[in-house]
N, C-alpha and C. Protein backbone atom coordinates (compact mmCIF):
# COMPACT_ATOMS: atom_id res chain seq x y z
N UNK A 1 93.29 42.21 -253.86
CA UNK A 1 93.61 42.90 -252.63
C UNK A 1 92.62 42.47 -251.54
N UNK A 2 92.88 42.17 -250.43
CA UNK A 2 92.22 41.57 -249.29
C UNK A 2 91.60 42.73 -248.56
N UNK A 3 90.42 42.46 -247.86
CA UNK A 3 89.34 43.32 -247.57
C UNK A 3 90.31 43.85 -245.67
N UNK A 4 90.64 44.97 -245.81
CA UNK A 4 90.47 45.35 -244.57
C UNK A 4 89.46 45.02 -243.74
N UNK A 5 89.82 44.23 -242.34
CA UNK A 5 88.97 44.49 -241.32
C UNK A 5 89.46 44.67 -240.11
N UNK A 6 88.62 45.51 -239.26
CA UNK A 6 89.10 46.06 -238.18
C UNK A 6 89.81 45.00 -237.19
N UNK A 7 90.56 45.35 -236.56
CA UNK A 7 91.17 44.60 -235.03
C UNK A 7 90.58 45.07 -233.76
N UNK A 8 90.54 44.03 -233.19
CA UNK A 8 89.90 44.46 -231.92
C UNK A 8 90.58 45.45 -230.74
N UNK A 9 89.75 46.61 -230.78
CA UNK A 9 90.27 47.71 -230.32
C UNK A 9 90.70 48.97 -231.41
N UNK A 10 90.30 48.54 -232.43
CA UNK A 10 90.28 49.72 -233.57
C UNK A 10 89.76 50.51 -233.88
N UNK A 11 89.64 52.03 -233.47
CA UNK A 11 88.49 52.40 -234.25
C UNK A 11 87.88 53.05 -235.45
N UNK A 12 86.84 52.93 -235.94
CA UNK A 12 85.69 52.60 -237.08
C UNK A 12 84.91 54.14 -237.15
N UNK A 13 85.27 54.94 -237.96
CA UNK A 13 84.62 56.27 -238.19
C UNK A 13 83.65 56.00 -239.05
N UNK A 14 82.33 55.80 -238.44
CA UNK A 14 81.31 55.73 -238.99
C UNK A 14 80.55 56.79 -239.26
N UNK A 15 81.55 58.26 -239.06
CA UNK A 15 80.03 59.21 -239.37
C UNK A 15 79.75 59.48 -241.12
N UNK A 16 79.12 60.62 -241.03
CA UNK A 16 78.47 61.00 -242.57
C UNK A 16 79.70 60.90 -243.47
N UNK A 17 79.47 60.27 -244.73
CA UNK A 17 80.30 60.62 -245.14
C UNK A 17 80.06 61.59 -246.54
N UNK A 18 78.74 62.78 -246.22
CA UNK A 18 78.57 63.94 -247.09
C UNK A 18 78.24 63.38 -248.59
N UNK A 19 79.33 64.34 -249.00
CA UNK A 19 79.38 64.58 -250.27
C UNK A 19 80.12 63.18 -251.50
N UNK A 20 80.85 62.44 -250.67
CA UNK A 20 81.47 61.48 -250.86
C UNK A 20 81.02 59.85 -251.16
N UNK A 21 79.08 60.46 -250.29
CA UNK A 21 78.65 58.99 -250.43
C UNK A 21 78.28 58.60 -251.70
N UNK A 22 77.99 59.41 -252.97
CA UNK A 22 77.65 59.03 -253.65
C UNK A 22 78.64 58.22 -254.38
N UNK A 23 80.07 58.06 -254.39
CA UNK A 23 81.06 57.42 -254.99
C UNK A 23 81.60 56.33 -253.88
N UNK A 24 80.44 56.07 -253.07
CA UNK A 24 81.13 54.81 -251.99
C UNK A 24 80.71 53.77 -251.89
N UNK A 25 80.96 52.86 -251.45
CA UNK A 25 80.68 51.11 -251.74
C UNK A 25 80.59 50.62 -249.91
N UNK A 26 79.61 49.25 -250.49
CA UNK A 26 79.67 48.81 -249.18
C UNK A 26 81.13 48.32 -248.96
N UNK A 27 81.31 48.30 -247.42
CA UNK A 27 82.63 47.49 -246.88
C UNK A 27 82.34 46.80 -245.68
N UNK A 28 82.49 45.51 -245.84
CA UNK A 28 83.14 44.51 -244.51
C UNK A 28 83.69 45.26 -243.73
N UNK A 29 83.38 45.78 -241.99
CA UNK A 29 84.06 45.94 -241.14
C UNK A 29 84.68 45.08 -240.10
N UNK A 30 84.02 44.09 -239.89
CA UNK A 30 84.43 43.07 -239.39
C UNK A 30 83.74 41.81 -239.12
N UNK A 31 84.41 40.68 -239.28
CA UNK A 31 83.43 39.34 -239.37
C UNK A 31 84.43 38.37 -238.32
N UNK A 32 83.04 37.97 -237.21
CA UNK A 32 84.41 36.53 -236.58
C UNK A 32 83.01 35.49 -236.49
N UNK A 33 83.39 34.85 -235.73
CA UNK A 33 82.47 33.68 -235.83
C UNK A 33 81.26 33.80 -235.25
N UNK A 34 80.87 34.62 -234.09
CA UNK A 34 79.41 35.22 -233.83
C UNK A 34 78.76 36.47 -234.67
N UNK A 35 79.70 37.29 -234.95
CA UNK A 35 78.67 38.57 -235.73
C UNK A 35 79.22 38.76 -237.17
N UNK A 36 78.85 39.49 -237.56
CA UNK A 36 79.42 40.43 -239.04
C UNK A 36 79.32 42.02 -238.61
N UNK A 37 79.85 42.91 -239.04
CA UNK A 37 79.31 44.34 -239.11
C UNK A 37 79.71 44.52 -240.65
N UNK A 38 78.74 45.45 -241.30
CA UNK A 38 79.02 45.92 -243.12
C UNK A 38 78.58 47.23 -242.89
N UNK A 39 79.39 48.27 -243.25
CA UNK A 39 79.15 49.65 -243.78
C UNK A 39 77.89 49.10 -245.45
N UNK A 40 76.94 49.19 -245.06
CA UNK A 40 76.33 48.98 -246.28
C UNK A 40 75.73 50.18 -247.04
N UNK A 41 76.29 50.48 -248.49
CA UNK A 41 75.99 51.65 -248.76
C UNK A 41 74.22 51.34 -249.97
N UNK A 42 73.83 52.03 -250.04
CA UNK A 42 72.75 51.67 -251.12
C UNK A 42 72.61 52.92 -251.86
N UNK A 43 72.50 53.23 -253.22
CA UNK A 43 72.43 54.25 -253.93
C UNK A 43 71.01 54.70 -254.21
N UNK A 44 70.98 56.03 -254.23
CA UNK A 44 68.97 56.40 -254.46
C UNK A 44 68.75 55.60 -255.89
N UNK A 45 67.62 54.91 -255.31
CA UNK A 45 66.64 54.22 -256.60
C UNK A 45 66.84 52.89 -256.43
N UNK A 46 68.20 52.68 -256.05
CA UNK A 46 68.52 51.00 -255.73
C UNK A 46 68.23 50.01 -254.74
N UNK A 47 67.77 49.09 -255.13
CA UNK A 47 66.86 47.83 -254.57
C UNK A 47 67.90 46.62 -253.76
N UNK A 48 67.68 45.98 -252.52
CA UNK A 48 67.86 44.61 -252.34
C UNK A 48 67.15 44.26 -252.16
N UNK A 49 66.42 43.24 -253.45
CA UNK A 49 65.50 42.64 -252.92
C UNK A 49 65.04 41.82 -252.12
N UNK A 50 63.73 41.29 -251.60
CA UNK A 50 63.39 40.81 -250.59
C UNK A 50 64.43 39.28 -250.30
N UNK A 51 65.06 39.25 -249.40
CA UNK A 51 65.93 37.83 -248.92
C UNK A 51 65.80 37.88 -247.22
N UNK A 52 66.25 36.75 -246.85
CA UNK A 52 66.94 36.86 -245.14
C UNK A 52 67.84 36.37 -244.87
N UNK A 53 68.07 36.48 -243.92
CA UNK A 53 69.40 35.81 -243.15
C UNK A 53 68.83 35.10 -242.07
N UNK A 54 69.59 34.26 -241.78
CA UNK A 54 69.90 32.96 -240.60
C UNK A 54 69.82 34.04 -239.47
N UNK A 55 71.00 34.59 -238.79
CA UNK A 55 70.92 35.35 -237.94
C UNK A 55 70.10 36.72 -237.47
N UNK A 56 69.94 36.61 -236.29
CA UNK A 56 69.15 38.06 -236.02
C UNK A 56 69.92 39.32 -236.79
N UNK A 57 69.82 40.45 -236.68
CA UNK A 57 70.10 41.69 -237.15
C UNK A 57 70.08 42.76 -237.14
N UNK A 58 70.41 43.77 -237.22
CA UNK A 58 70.38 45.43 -237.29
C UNK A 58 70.97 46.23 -238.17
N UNK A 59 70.00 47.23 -238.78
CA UNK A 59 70.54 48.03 -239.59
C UNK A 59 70.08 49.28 -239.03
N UNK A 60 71.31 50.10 -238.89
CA UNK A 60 70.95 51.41 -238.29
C UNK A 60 71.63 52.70 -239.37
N UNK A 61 70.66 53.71 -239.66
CA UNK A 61 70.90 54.47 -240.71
C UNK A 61 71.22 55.67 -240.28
N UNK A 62 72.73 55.59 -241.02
CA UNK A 62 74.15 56.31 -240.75
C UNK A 62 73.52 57.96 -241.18
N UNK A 63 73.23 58.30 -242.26
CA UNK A 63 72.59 58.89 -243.40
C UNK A 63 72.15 58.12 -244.11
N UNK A 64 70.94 59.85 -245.05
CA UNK A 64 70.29 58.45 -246.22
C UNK A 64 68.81 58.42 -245.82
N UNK A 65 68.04 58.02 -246.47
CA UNK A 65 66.94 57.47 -246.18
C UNK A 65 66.66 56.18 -247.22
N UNK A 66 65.59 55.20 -246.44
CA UNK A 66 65.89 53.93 -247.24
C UNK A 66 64.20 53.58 -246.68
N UNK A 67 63.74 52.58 -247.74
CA UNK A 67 61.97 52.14 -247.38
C UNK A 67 62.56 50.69 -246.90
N UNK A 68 62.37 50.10 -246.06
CA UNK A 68 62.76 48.76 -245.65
C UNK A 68 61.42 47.87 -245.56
N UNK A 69 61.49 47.10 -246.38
CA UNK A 69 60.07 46.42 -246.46
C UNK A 69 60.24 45.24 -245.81
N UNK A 70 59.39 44.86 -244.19
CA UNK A 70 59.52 43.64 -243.66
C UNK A 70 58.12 42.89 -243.75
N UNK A 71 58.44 41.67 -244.27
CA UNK A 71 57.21 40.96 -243.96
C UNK A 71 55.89 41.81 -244.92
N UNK A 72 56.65 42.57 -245.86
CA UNK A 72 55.97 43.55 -247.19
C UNK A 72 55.09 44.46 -246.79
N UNK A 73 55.52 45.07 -245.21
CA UNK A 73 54.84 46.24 -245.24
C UNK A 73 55.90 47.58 -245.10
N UNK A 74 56.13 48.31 -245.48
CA UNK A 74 56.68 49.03 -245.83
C UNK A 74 57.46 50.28 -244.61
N UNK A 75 58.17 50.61 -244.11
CA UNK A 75 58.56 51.41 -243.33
C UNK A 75 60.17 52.71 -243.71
N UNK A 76 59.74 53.22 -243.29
CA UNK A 76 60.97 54.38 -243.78
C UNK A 76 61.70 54.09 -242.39
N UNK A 77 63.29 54.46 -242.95
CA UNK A 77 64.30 54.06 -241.69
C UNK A 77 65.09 55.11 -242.19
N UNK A 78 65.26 56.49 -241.55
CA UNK A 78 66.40 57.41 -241.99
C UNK A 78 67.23 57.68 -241.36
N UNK A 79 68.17 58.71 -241.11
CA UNK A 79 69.40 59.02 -240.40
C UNK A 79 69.08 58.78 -239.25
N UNK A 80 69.93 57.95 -238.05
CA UNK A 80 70.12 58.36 -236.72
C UNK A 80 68.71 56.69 -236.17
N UNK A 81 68.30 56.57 -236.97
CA UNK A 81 67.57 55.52 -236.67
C UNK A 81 67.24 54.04 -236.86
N UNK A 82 66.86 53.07 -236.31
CA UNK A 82 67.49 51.74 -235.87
C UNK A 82 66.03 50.83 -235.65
N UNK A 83 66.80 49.68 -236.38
CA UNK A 83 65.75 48.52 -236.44
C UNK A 83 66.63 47.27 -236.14
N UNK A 84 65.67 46.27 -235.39
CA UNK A 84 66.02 44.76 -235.23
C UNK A 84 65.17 44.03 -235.61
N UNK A 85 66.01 42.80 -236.55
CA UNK A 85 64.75 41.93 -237.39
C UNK A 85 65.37 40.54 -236.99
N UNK A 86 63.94 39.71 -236.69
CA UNK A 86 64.69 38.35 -236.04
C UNK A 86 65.50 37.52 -237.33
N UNK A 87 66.13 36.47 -237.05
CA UNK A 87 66.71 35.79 -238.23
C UNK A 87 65.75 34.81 -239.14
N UNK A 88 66.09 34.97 -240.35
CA UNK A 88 65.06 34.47 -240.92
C UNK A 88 64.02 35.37 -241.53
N UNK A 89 63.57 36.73 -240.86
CA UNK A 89 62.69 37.45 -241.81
C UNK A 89 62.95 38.22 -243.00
N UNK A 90 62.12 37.77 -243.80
CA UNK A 90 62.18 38.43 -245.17
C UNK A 90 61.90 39.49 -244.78
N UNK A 91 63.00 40.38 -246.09
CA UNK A 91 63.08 41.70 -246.25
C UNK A 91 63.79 42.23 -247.13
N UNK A 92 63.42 43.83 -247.35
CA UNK A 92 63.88 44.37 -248.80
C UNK A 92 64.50 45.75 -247.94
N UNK A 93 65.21 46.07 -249.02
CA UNK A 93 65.97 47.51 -248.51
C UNK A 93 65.86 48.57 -250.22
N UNK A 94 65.03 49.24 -250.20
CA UNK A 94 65.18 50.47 -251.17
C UNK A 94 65.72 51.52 -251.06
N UNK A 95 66.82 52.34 -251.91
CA UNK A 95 67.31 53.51 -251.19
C UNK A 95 66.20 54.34 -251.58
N UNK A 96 65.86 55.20 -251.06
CA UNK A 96 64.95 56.69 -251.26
C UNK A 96 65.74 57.72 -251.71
N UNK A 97 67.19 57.68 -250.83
CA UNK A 97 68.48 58.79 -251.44
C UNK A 97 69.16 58.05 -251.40
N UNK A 98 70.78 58.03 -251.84
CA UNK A 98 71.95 57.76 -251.10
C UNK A 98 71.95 57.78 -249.83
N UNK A 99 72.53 56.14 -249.33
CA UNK A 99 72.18 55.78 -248.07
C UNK A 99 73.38 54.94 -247.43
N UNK A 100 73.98 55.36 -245.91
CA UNK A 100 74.60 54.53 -245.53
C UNK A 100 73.89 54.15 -244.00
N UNK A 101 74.57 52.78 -244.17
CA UNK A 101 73.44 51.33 -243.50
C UNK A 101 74.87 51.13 -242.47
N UNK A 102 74.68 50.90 -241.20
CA UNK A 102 75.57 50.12 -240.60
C UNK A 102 74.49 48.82 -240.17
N UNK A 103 75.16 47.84 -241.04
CA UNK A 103 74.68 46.33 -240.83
C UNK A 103 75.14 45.42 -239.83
N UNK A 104 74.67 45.05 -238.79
CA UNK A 104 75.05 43.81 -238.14
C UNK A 104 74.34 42.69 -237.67
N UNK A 105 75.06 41.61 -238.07
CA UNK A 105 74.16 40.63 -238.50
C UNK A 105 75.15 39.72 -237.32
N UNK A 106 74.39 38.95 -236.66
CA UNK A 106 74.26 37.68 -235.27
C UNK A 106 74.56 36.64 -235.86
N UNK A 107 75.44 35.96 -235.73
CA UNK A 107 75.99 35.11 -236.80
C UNK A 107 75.54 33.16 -236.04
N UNK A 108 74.95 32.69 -236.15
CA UNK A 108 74.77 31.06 -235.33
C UNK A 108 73.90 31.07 -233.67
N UNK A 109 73.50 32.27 -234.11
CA UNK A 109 72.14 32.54 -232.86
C UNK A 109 71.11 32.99 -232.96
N UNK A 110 70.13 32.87 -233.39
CA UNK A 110 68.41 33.33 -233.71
C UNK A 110 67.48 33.12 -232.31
N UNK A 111 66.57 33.69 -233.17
CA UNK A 111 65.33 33.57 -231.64
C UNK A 111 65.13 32.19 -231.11
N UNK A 112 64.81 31.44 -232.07
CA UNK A 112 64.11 30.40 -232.26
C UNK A 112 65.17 29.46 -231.55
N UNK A 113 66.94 29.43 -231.84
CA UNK A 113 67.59 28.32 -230.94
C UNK A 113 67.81 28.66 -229.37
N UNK A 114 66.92 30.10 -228.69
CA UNK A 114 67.42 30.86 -228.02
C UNK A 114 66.00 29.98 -226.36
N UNK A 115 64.77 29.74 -227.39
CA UNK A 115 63.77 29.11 -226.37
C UNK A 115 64.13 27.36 -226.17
């Protein structure tokens, strides 16, 4: 079955989703040739470990609380609050609880081709 993704001009109910998050998965919301967006869910206790991406980024936390380790120092990122990491930096995402992540990731543009 092929991954729903949004159309332009669709809209994307991103709020809490309670009681429900614990039985929910990340999902692709939409990908074109400059960005991505991912409902990224992470479960309490569960790890991504440290990787990066090419493109710049943001993860802003839907609910949830999560330790986001950049560059291995450690920071808490919980509900309602928002980070940008250039492309290329290593980083880890731990859930602390059940956590939803709205991910968007800059797809063929970083800092670095930007000077």
């Amino acid at each position: 079955m092929a991954l729903h993704h949004a159309k332009p001009g669709e809209m994307v109910d991103l709020g809490p989703l309670g009681p429900g998050l614990g039985d929910a998965r990340t999902a692709a919301i939409i990908k074109t040739d400059y960005f991505e967006a991912i409902r990224l869910i992470v479960h309490a206790g569960a790890e991504i470990p440290q990787h990066s991406v090419s493109g710049e980024m943001t993860l802003h936390c839907l609910e949830g609380r999560v330790e986001l380790a950049i560059d291995s120092s450690p920071v808490t990122l919980k509900a309602n609050e928002w980070v940008y990491l250039d492309g290329g930096a290593p980083h880890s995402v731990r859930a602390i609880e059940n956590s939803s992540l709205l991910l968007t990731i800059f797809l063929g543009r970083t800092a670095a081709s930007r000077t």
